[in-house]
N, C-alpha and C. Protein backbone atom coordinates (compact mmCIF):
# COMPACT_ATOMS: atom_id res chain seq x y z
N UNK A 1 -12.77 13.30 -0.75
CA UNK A 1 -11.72 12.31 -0.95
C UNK A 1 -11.29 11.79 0.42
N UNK A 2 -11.27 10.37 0.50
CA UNK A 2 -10.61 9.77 1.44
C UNK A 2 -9.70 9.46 1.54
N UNK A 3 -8.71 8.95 2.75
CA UNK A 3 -7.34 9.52 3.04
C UNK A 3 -7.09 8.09 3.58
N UNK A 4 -6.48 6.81 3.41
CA UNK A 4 -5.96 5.52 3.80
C UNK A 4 -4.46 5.31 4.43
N UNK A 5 -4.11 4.57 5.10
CA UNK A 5 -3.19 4.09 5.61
C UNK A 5 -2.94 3.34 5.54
N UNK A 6 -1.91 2.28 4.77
CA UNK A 6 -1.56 0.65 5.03
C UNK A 6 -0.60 0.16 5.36
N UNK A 7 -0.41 -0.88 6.05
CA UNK A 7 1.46 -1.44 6.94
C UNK A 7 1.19 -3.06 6.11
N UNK A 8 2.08 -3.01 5.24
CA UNK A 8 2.52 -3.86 4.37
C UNK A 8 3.84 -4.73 5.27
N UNK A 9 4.10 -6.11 4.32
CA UNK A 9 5.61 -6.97 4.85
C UNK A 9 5.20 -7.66 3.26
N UNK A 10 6.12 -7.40 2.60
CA UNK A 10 6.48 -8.35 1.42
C UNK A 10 7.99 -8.68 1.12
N UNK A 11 8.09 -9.65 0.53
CA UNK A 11 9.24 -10.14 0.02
C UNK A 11 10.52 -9.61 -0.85
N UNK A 12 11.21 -9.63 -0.59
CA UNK A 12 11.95 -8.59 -1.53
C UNK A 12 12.64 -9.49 -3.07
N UNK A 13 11.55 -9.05 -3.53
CA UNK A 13 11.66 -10.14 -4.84
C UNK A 13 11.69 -8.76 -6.46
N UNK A 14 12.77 -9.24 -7.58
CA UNK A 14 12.59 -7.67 -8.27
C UNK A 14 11.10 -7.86 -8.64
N UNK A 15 11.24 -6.23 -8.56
CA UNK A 15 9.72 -5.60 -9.22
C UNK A 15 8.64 -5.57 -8.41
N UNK A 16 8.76 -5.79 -7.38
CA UNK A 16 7.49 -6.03 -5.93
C UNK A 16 7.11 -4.69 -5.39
N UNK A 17 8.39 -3.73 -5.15
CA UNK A 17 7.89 -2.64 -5.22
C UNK A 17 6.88 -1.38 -6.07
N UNK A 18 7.35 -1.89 -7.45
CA UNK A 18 6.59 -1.12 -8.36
C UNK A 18 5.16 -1.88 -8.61
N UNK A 19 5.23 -3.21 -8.18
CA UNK A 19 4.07 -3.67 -8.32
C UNK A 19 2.78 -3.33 -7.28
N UNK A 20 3.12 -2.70 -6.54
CA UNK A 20 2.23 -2.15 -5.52
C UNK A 20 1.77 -1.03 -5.07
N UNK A 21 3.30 -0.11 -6.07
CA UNK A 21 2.61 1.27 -6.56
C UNK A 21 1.88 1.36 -7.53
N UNK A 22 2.21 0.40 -8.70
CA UNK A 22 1.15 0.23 -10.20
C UNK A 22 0.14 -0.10 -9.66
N UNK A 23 -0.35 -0.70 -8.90
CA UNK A 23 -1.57 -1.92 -8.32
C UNK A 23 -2.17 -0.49 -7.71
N UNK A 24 -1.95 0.46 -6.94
CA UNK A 24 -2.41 1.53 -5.98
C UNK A 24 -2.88 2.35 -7.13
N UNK A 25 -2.10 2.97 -8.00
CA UNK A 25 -2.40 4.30 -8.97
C UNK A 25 -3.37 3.66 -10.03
N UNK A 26 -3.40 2.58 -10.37
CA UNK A 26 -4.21 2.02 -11.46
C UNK A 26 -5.60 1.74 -11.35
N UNK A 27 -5.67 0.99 -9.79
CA UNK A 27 -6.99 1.06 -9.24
C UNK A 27 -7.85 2.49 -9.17
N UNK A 28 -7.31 3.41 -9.04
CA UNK A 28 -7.64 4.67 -8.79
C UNK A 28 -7.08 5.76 -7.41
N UNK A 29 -6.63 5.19 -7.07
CA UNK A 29 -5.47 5.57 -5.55
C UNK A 29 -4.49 6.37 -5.92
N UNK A 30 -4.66 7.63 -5.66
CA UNK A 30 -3.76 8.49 -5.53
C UNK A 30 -2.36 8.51 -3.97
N UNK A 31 -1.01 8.05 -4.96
CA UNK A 31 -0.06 8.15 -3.76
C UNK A 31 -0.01 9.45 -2.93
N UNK A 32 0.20 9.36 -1.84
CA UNK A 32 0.75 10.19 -0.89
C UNK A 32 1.80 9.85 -0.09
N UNK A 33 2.05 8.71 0.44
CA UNK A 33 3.21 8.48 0.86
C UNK A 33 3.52 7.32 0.80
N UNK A 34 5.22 6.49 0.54
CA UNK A 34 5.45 5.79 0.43
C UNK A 34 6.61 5.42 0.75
N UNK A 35 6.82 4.69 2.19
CA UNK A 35 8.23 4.05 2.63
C UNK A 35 8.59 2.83 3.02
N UNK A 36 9.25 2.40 2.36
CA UNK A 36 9.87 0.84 2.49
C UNK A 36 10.98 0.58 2.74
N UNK A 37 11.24 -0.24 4.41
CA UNK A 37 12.27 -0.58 4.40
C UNK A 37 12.49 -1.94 4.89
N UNK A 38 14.03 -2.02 4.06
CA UNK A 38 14.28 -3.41 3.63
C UNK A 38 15.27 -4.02 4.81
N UNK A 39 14.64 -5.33 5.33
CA UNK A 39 15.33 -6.28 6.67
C UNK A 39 16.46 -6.76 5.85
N UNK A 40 17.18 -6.89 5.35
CA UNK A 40 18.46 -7.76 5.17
C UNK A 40 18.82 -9.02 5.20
N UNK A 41 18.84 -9.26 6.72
CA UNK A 41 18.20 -10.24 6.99
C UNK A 41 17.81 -11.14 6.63
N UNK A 42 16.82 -10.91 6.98
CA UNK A 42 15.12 -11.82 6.48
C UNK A 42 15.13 -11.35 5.24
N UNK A 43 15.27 -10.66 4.30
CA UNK A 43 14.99 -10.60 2.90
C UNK A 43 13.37 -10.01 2.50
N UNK A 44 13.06 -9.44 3.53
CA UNK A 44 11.82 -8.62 2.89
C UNK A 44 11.60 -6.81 3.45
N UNK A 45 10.37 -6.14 2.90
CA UNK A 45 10.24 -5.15 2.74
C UNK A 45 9.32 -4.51 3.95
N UNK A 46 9.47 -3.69 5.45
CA UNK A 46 8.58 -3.44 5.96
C UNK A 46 7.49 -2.13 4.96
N UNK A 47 6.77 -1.76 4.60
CA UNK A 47 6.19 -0.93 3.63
C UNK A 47 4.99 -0.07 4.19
N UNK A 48 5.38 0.90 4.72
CA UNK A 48 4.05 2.47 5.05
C UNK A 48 3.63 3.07 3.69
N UNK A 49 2.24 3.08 3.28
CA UNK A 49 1.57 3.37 2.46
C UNK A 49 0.36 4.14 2.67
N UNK A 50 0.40 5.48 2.27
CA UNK A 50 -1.00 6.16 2.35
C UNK A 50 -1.18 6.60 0.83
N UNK A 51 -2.79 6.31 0.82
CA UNK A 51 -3.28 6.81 -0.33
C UNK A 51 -4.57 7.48 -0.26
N UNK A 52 -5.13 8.22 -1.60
CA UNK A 52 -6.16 8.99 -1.14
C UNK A 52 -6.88 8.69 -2.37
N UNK A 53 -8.72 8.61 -1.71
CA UNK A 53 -9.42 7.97 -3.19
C UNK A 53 -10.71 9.04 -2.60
N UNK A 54 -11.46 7.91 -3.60
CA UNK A 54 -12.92 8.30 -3.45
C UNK A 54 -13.59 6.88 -3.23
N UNK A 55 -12.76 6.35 -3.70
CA UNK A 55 -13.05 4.46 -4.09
C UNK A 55 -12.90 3.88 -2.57
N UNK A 56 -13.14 3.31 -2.30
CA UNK A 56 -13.43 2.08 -0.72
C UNK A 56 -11.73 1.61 -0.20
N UNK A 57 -11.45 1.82 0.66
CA UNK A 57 -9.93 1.25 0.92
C UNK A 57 -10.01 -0.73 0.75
N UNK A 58 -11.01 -1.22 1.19
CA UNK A 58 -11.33 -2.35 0.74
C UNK A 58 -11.10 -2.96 -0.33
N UNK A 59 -11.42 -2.39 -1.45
CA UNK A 59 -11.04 -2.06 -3.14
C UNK A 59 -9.65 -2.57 -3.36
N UNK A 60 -8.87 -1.27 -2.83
CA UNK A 60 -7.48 -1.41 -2.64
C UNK A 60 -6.86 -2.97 -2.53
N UNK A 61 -7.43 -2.81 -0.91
CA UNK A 61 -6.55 -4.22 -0.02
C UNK A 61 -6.66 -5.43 -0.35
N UNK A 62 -8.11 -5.32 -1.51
CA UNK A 62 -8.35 -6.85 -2.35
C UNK A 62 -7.35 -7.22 -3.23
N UNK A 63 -7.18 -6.27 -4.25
CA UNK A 63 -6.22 -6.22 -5.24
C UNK A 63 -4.44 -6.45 -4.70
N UNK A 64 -4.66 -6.07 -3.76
CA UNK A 64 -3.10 -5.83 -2.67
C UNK A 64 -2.42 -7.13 -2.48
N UNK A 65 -3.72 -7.68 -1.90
CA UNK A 65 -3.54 -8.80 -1.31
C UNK A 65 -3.14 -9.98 -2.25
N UNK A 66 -3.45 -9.99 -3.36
CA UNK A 66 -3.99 -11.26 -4.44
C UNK A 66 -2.06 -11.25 -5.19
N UNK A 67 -1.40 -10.40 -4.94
CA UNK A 67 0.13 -10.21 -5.05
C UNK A 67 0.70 -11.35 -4.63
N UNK A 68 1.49 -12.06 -5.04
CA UNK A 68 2.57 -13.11 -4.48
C UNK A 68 3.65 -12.64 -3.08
N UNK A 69 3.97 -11.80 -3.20
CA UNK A 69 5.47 -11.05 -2.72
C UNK A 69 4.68 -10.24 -1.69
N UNK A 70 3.13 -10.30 -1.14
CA UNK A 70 2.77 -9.51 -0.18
C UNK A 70 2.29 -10.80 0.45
N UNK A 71 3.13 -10.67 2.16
CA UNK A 71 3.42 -12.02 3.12
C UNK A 71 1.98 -11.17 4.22
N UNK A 72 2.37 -9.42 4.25
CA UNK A 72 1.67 -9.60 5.36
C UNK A 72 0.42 -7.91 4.88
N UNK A 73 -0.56 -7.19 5.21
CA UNK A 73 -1.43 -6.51 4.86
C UNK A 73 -2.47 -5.88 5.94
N UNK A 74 -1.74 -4.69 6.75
CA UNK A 74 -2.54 -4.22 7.80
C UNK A 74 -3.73 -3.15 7.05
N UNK A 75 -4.92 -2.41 7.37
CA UNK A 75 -5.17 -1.78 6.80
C UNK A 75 -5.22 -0.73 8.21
N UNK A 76 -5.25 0.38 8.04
CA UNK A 76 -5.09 1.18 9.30
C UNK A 76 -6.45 1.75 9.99
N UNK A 77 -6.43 1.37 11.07
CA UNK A 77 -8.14 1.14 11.55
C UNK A 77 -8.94 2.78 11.43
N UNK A 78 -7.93 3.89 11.50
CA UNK A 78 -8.66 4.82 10.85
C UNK A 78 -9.04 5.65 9.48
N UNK A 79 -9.74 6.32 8.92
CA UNK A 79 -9.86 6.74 7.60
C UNK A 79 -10.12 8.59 8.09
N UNK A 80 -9.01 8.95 7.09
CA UNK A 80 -9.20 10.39 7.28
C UNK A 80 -9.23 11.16 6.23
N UNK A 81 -10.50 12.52 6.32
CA UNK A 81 -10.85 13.17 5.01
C UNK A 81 -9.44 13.78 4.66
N UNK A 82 -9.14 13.74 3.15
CA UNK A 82 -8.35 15.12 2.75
C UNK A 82 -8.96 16.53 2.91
N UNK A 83 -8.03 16.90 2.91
CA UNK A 83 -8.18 18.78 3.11
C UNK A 83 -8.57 19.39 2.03
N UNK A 84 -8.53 19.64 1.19
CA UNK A 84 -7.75 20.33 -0.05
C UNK A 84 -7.99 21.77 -0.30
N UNK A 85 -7.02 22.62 -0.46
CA UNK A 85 -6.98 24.10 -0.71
C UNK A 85 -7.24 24.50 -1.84
């Protein structure tokens, strides 16, 4: 199993959040971490996302991307195995 990283900027519009955890777990992406925080401001979401597959992080970032309410979509230039005990 592979181990992903992503640095998200979306809009803070309702339901944008769950739409990108549904979009992650449905594809086949198991969460591992998930923090979003919200500019005020500016009205959107900075968003740290790791997930863990077997499936291509590519996969992911297609589906990610095709979202309305996602402005911006880093993918994190490294990929790291899970452990598992």
């Amino acid at each position: 199993m592979n181990y992903y990283e992503l640095q998200l900027v979306a809009r803070n519009t309702p339901g944008c959040l769950e739409r990108i955890l549904n979009t992650s777990r449905v594809r086949g992406f198991e969460i591992k971490h998930f923090n979003a925080k919200l500019n005020k401001k500016q009205d959107y979401f900075k968003i740290d996302l790791a997930v863990a597959s077997n499936r291509s992080q590519q996969h992911l970032v297609m589906q990610l991307a095709k979202q309305y309410d996602i402005r911006e979509l880093t993918p994190a230039k490294r990929k790291l195995a899970v452990v598992e005990a």
